[in-house]
PDB file of N, CA and C in Angstrom:
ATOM      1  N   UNK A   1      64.265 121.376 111.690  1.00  0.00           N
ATOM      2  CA  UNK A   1      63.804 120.330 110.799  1.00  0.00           C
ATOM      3  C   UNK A   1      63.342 120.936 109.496  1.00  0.00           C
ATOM      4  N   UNK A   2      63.867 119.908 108.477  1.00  0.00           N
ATOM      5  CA  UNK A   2      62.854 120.990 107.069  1.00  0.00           C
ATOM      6  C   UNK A   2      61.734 120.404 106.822  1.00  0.00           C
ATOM      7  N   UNK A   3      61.115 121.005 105.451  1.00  0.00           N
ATOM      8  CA  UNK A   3      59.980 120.375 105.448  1.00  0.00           C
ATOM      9  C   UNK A   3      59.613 118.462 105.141  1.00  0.00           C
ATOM     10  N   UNK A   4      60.762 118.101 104.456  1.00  0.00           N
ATOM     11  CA  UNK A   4      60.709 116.921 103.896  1.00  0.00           C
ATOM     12  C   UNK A   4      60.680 115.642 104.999  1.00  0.00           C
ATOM     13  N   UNK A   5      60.957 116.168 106.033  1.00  0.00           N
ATOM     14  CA  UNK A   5      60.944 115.228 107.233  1.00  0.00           C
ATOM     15  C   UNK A   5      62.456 114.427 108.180  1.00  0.00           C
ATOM     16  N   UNK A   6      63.328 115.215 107.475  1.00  0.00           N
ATOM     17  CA  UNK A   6      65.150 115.312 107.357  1.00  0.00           C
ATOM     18  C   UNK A   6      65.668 116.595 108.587  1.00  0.00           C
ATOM     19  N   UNK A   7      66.205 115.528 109.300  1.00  0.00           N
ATOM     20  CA  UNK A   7      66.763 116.732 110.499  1.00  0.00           C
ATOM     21  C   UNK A   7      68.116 117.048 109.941  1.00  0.00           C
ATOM     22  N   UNK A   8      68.335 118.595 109.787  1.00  0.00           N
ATOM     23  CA  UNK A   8      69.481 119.070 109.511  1.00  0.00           C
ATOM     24  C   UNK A   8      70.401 119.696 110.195  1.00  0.00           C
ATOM     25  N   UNK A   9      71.523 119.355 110.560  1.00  0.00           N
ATOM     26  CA  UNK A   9      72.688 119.770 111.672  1.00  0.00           C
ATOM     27  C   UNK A   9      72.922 120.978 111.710  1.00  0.00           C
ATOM     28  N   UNK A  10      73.115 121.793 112.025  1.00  0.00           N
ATOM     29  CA  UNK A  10      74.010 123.165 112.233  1.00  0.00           C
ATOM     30  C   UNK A  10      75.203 123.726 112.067  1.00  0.00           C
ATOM     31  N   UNK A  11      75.633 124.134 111.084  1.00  0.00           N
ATOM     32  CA  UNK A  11      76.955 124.198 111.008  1.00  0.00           C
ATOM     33  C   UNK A  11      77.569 124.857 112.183  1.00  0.00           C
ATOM     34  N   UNK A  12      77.361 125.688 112.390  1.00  0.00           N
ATOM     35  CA  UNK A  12      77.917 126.333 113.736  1.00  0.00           C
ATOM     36  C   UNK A  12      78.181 126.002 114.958  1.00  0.00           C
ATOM     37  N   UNK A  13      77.839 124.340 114.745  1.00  0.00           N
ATOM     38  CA  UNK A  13      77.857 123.778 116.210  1.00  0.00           C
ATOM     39  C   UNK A  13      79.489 124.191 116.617  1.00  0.00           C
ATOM     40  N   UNK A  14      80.133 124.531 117.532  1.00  0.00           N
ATOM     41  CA  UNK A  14      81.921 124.439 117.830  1.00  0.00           C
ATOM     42  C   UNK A  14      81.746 123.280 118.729  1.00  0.00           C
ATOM     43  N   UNK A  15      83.224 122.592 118.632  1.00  0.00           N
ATOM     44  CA  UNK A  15      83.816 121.638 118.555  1.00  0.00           C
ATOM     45  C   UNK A  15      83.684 121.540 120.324  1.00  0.00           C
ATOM     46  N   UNK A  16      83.400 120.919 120.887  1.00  0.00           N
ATOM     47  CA  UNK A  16      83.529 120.804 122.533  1.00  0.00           C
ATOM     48  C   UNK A  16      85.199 120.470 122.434  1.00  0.00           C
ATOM     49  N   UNK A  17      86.064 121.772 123.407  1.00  0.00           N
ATOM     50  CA  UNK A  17      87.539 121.265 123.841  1.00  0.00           C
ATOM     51  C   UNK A  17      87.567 121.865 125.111  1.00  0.00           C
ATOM     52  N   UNK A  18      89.132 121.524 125.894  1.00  0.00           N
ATOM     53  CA  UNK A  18      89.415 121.822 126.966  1.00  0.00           C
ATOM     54  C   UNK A  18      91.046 122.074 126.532  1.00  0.00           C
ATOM     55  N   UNK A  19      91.197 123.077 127.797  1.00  0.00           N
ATOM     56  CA  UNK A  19      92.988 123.185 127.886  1.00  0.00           C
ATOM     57  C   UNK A  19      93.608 122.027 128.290  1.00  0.00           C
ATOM     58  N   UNK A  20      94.487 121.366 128.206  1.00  0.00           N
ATOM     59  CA  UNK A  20      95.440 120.451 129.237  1.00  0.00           C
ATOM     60  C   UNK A  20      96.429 120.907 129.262  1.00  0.00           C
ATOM     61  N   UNK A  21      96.249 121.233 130.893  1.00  0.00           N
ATOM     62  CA  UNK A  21      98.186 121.313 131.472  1.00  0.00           C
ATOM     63  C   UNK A  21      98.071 120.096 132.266  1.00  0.00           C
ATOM     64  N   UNK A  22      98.917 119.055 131.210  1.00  0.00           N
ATOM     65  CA  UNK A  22      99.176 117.491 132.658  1.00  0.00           C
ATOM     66  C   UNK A  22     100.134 117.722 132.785  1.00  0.00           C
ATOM     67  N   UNK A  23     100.768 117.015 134.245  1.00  0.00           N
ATOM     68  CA  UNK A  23     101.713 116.787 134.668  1.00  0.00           C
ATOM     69  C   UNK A  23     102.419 115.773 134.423  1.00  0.00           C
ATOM     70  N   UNK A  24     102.235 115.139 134.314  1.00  0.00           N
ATOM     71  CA  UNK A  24     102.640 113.585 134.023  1.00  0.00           C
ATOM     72  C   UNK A  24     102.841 112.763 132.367  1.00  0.00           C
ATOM     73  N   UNK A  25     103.424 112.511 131.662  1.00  0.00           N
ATOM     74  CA  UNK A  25     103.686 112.141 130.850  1.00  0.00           C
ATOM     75  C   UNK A  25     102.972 111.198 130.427  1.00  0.00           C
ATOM     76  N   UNK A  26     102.393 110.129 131.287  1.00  0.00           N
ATOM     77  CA  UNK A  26     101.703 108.893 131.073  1.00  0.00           C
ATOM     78  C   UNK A  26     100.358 109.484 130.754  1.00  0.00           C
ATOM     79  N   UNK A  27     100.094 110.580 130.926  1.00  0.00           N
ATOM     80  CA  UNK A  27      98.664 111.334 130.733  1.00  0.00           C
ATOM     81  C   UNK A  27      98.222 111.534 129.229  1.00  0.00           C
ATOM     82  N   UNK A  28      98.826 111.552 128.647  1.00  0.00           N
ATOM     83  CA  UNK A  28      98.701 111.921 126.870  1.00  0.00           C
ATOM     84  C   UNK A  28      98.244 110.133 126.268  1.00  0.00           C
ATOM     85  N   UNK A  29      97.706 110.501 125.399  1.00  0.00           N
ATOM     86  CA  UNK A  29      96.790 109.437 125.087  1.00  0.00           C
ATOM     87  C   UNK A  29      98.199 108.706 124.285  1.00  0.00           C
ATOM     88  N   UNK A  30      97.821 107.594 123.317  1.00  0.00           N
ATOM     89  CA  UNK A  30      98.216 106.524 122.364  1.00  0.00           C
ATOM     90  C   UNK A  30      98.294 107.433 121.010  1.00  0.00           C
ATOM     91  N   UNK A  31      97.366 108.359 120.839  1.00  0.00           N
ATOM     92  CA  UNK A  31      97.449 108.574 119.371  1.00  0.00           C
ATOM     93  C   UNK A  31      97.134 110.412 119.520  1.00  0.00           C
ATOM     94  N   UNK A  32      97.350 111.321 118.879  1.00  0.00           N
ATOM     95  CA  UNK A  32      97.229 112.310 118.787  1.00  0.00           C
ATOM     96  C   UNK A  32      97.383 113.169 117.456  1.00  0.00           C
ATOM     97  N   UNK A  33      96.894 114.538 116.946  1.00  0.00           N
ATOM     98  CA  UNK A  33      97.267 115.060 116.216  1.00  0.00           C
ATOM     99  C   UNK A  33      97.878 115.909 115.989  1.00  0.00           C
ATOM    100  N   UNK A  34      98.376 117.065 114.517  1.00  0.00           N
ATOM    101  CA  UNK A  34      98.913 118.318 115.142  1.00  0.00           C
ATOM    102  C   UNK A  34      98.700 118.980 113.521  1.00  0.00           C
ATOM    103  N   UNK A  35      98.262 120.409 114.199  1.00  0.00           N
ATOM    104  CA  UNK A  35      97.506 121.491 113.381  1.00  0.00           C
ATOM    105  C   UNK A  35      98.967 122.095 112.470  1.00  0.00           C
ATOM    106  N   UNK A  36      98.245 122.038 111.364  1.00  0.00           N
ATOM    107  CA  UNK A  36      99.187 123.293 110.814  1.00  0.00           C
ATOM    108  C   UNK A  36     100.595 123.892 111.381  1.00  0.00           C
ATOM    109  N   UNK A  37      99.827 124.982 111.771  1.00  0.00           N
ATOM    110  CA  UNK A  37     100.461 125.658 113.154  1.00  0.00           C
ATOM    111  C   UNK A  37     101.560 125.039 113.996  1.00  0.00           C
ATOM    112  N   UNK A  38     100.933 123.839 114.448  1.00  0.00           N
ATOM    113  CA  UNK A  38     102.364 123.080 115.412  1.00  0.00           C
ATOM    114  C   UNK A  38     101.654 122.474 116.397  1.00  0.00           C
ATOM    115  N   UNK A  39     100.408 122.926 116.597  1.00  0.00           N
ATOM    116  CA  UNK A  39      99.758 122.791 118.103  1.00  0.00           C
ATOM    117  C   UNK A  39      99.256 121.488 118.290  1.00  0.00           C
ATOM    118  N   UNK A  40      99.677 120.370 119.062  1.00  0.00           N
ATOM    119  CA  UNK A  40      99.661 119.173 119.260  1.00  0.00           C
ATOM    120  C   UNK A  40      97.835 119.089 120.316  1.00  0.00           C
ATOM    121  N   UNK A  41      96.813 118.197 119.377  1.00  0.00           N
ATOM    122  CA  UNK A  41      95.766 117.815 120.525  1.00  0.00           C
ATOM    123  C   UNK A  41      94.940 116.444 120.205  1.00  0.00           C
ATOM    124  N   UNK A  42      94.138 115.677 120.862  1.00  0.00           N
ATOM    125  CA  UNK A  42      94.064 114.734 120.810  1.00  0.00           C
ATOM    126  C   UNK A  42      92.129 114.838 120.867  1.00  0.00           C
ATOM    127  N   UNK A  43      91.465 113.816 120.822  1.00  0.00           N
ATOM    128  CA  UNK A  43      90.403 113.226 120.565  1.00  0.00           C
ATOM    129  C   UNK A  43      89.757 112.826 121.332  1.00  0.00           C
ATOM    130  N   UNK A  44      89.132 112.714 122.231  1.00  0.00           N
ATOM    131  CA  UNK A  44      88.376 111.913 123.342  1.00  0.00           C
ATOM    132  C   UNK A  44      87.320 111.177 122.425  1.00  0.00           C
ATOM    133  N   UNK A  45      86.768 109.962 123.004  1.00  0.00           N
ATOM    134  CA  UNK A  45      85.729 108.895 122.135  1.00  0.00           C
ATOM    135  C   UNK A  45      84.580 109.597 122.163  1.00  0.00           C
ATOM    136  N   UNK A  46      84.433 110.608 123.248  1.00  0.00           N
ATOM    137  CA  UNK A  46      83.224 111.849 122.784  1.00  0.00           C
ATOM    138  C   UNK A  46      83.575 112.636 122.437  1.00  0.00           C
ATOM    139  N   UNK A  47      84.551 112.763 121.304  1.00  0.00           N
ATOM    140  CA  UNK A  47      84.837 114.028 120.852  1.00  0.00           C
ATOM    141  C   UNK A  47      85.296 114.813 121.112  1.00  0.00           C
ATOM    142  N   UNK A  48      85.211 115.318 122.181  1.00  0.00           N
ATOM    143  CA  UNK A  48      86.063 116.728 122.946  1.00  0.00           C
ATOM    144  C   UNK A  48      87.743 116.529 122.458  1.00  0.00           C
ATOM    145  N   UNK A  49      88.185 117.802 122.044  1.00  0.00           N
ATOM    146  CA  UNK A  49      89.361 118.068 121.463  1.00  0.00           C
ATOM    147  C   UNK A  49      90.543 118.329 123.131  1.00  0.00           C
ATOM    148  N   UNK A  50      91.602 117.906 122.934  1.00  0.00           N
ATOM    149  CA  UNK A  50      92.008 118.117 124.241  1.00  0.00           C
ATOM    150  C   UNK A  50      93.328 118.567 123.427  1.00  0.00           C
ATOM    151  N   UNK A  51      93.985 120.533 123.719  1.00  0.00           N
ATOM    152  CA  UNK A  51      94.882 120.610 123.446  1.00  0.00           C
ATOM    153  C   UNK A  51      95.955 120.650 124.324  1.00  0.00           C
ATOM    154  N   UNK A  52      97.194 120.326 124.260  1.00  0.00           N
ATOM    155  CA  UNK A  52      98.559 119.888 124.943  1.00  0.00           C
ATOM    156  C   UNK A  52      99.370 121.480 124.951  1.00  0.00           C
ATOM    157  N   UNK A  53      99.645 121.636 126.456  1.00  0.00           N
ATOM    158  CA  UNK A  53     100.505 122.857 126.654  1.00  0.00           C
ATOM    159  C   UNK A  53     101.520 122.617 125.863  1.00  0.00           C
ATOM    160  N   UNK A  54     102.220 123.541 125.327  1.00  0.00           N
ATOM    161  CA  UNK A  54     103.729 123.704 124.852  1.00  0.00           C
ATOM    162  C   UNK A  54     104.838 123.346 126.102  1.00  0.00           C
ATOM    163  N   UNK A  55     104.534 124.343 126.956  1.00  0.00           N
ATOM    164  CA  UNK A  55     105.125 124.100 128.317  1.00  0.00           C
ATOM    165  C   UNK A  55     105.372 122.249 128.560  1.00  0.00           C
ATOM    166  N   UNK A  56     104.154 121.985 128.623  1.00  0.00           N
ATOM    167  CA  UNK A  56     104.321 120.444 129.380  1.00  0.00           C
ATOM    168  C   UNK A  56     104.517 119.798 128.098  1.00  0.00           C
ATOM    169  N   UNK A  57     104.777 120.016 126.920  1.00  0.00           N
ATOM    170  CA  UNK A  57     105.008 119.235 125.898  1.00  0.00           C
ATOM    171  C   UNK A  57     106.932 118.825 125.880  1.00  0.00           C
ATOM    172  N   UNK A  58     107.519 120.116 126.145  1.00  0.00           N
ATOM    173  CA  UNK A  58     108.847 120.590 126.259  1.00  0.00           C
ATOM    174  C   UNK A  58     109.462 119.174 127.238  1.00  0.00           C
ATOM    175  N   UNK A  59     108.775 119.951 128.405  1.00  0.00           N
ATOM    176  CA  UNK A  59     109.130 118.960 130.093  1.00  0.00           C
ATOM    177  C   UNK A  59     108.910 117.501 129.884  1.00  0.00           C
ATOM    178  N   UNK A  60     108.302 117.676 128.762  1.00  0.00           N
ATOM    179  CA  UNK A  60     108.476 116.090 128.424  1.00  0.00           C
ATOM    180  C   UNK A  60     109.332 114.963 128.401  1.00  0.00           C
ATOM    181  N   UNK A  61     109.898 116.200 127.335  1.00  0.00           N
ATOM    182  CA  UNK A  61     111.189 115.817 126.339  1.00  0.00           C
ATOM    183  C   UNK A  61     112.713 115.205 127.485  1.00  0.00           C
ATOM    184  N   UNK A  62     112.433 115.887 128.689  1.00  0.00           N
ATOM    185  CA  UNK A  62     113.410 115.871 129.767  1.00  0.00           C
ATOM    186  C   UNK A  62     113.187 114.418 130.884  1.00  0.00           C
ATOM    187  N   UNK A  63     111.953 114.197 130.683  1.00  0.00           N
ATOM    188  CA  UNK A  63     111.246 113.188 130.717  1.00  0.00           C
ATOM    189  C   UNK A  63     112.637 111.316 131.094  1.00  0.00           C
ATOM    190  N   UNK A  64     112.398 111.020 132.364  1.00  0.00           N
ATOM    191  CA  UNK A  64     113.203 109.681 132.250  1.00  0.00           C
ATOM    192  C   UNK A  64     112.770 108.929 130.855  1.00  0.00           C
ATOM    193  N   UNK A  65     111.301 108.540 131.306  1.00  0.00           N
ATOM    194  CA  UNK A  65     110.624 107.742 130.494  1.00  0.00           C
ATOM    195  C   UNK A  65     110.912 107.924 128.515  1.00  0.00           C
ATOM    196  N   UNK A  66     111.280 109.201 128.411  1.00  0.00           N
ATOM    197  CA  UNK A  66     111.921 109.173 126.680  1.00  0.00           C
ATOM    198  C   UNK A  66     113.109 108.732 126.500  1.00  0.00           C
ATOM    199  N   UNK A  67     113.944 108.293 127.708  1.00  0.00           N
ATOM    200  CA  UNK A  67     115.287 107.386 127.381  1.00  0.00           C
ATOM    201  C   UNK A  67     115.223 106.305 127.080  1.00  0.00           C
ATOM    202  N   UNK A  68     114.150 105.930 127.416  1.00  0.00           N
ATOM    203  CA  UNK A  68     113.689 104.220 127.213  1.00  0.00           C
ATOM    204  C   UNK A  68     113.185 103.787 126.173  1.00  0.00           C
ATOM    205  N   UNK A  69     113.437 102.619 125.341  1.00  0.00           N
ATOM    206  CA  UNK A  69     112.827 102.239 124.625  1.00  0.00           C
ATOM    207  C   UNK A  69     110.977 101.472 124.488  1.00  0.00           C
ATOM    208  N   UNK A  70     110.487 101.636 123.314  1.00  0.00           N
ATOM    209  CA  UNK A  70     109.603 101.109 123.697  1.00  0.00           C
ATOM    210  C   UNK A  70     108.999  99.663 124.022  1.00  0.00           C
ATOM    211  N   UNK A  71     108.533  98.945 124.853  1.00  0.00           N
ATOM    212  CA  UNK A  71     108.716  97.847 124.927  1.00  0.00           C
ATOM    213  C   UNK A  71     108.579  96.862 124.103  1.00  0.00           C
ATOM    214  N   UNK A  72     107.722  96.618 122.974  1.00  0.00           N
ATOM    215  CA  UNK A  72     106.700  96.291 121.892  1.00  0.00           C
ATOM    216  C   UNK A  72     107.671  96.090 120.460  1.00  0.00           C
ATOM    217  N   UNK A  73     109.200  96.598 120.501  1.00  0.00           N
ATOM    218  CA  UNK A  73     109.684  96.525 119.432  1.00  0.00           C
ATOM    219  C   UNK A  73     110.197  95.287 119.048  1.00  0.00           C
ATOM    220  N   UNK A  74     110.214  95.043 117.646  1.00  0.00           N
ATOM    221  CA  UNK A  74     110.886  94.212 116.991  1.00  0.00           C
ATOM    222  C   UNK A  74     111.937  93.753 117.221  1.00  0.00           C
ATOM    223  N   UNK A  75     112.481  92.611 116.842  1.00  0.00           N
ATOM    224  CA  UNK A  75     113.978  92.687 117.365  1.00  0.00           C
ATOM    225  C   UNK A  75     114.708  92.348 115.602  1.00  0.00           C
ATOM    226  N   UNK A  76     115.566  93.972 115.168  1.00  0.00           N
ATOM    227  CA  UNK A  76     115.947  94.083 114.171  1.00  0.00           C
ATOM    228  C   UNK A  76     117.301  94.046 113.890  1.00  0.00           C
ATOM    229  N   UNK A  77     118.474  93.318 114.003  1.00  0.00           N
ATOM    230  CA  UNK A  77     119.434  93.319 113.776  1.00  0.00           C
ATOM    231  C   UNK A  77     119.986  94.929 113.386  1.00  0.00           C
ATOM    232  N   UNK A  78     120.239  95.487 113.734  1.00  0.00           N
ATOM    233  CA  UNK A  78     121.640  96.853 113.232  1.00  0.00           C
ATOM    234  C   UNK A  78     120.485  97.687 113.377  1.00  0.00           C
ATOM    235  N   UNK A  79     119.259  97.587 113.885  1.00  0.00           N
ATOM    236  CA  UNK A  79     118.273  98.754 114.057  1.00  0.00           C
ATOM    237  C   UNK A  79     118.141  99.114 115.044  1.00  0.00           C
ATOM    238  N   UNK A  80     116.989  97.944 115.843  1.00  0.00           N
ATOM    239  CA  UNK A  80     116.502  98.201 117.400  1.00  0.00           C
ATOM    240  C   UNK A  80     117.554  97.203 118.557  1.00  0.00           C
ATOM    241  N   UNK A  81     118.518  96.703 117.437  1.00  0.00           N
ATOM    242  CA  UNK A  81     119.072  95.999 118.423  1.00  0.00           C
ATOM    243  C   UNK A  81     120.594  96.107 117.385  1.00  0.00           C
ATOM    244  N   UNK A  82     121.357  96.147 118.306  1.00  0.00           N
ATOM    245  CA  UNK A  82     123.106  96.349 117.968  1.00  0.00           C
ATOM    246  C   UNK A  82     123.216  94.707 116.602  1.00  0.00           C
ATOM    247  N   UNK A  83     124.051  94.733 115.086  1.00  0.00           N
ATOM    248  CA  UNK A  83     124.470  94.258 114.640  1.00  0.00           C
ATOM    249  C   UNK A  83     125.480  93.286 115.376  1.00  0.00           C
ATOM    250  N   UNK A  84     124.700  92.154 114.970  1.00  0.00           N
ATOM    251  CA  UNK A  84     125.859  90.672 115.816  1.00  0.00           C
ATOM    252  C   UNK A  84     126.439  90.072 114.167  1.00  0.00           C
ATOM    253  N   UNK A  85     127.663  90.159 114.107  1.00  0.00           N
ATOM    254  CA  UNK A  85     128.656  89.437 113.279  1.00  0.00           C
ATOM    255  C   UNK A  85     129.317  88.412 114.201  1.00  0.00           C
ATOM    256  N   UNK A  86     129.143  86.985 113.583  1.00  0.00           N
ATOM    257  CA  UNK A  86     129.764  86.361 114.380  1.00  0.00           C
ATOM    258  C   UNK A  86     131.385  85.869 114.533  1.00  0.00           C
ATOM    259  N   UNK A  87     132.405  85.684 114.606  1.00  0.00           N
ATOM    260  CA  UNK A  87     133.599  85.908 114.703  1.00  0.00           C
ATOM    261  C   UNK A  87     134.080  84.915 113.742  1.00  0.00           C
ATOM    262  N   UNK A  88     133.663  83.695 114.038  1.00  0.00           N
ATOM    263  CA  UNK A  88     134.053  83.004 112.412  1.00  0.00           C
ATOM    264  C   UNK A  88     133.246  82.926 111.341  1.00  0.00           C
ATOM    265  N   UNK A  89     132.452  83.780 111.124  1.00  0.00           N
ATOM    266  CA  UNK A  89     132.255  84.685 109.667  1.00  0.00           C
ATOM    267  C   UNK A  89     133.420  85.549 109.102  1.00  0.00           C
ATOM    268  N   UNK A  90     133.708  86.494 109.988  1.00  0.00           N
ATOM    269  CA  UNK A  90     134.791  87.256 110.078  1.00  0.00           C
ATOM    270  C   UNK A  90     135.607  87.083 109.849  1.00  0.00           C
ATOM    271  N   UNK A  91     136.184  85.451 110.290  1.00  0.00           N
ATOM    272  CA  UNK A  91     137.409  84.731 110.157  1.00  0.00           C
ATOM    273  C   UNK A  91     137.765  84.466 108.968  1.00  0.00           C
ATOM    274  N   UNK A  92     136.584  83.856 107.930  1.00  0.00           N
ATOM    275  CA  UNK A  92     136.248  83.437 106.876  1.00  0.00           C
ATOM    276  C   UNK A  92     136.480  84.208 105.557  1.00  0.00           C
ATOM    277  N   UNK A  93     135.853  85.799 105.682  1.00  0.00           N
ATOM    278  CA  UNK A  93     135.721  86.423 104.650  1.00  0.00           C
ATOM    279  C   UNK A  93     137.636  86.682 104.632  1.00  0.00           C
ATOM    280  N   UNK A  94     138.046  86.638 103.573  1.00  0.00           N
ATOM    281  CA  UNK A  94     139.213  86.590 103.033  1.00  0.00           C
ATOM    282  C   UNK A  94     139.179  88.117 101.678  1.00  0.00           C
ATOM    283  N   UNK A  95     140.262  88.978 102.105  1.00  0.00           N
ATOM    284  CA  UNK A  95     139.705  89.928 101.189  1.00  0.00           C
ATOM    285  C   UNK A  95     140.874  89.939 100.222  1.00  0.00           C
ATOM    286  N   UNK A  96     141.856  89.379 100.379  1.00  0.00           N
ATOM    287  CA  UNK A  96     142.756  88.802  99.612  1.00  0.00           C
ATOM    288  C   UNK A  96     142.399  87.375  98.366  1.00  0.00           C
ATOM    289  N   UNK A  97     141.251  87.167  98.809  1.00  0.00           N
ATOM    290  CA  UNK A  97     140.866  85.681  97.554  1.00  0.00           C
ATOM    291  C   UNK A  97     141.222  86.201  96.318  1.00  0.00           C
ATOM    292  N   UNK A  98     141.513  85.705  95.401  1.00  0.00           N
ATOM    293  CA  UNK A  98     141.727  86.139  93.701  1.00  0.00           C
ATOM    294  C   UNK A  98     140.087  85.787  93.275  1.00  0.00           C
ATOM    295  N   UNK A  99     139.922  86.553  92.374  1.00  0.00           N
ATOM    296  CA  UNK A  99     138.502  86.570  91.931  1.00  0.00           C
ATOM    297  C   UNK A  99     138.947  86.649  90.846  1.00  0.00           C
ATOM    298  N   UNK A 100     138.402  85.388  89.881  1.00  0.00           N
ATOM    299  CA  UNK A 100     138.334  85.695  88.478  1.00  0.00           C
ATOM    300  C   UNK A 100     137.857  86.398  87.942  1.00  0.00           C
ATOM    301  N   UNK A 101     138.725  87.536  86.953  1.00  0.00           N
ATOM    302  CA  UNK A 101     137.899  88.730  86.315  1.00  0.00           C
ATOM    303  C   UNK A 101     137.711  87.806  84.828  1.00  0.00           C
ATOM    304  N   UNK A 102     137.076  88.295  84.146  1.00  0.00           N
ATOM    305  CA  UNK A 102     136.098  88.243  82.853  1.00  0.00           C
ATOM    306  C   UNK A 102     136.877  89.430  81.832  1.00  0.00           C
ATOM    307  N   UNK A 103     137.928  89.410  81.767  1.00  0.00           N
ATOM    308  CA  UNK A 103     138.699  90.440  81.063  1.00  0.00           C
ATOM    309  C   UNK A 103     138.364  90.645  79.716  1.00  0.00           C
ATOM    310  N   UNK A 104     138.035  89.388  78.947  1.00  0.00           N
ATOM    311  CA  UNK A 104     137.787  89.261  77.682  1.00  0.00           C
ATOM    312  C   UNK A 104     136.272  90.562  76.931  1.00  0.00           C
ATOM    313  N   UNK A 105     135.735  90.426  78.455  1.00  0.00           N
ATOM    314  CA  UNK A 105     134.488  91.673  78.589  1.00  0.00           C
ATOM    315  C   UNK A 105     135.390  92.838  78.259  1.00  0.00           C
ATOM    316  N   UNK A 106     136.217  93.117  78.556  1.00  0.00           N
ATOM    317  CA  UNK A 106     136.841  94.649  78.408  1.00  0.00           C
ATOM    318  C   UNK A 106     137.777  94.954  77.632  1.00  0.00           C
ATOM    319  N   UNK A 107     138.199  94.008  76.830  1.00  0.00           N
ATOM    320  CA  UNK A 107     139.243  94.064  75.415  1.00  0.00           C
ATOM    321  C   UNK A 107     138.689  95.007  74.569  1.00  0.00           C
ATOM    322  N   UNK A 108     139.266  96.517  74.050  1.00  0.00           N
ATOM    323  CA  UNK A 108     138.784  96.952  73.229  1.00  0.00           C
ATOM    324  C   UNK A 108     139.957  96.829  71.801  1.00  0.00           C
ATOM    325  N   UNK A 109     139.218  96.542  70.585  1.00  0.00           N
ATOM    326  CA  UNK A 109     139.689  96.068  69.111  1.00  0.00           C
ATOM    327  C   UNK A 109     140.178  98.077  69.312  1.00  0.00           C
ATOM    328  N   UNK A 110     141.515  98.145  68.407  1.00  0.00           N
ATOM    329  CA  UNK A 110     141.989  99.489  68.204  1.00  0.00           C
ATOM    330  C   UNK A 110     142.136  99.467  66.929  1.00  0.00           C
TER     331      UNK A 110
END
């Protein structure tokens, strides 16, 4: 405490963390970060830093559950979901139509 009546923190406090080796994929939180470095770790609501093996980060990747989409998505035409053209649209567009050009735009006086 100093004298003024103001409690002052410590810089030196270190960060409370733990290793994680999970097994399971569903184990990794919603949101996470990643250092510089590369090294992927996450946050607990008390703080504690929780960093993610490389190892089980990898085994992930092999993972059923990353074939799947996520459930929650949008439904975006030609994005999250295959482009639907419907057949008489198709029918319609004519790429043979004559289109009036505006030629008079491109007459140059010699």
């Amino acid at each position: 405490m100093s004298s003024n009546g103001t409690t002052s923190i410590g810089l030196n406090c270190p960060i409370p963390s733990r290793f994680e080796q999970s097994k399971d994929w569903s184990q990794l939180p919603d949101s996470y970060s990643q250092t510089p470095g590369g090294t992927l770790f996450s946050t607990t609501p008390g703080g504690t830093r929780i960093i993610y093996d490389r190892k089980f980060l990898l085994e992930c990747r092999n993972s059923p559950i990353t074939r799947t989409p996520p459930c929650c998505l949008p439904h975006i035409p030609g994005v999250t979901a295959p482009a639907l053209h419907p057949l008489g649209k198709l029918k319609e567009m004519d790429e043979n139509k004559d289109i009036p050009a505006d030629d008079a735009q491109f007459v140059i006086d010699i």
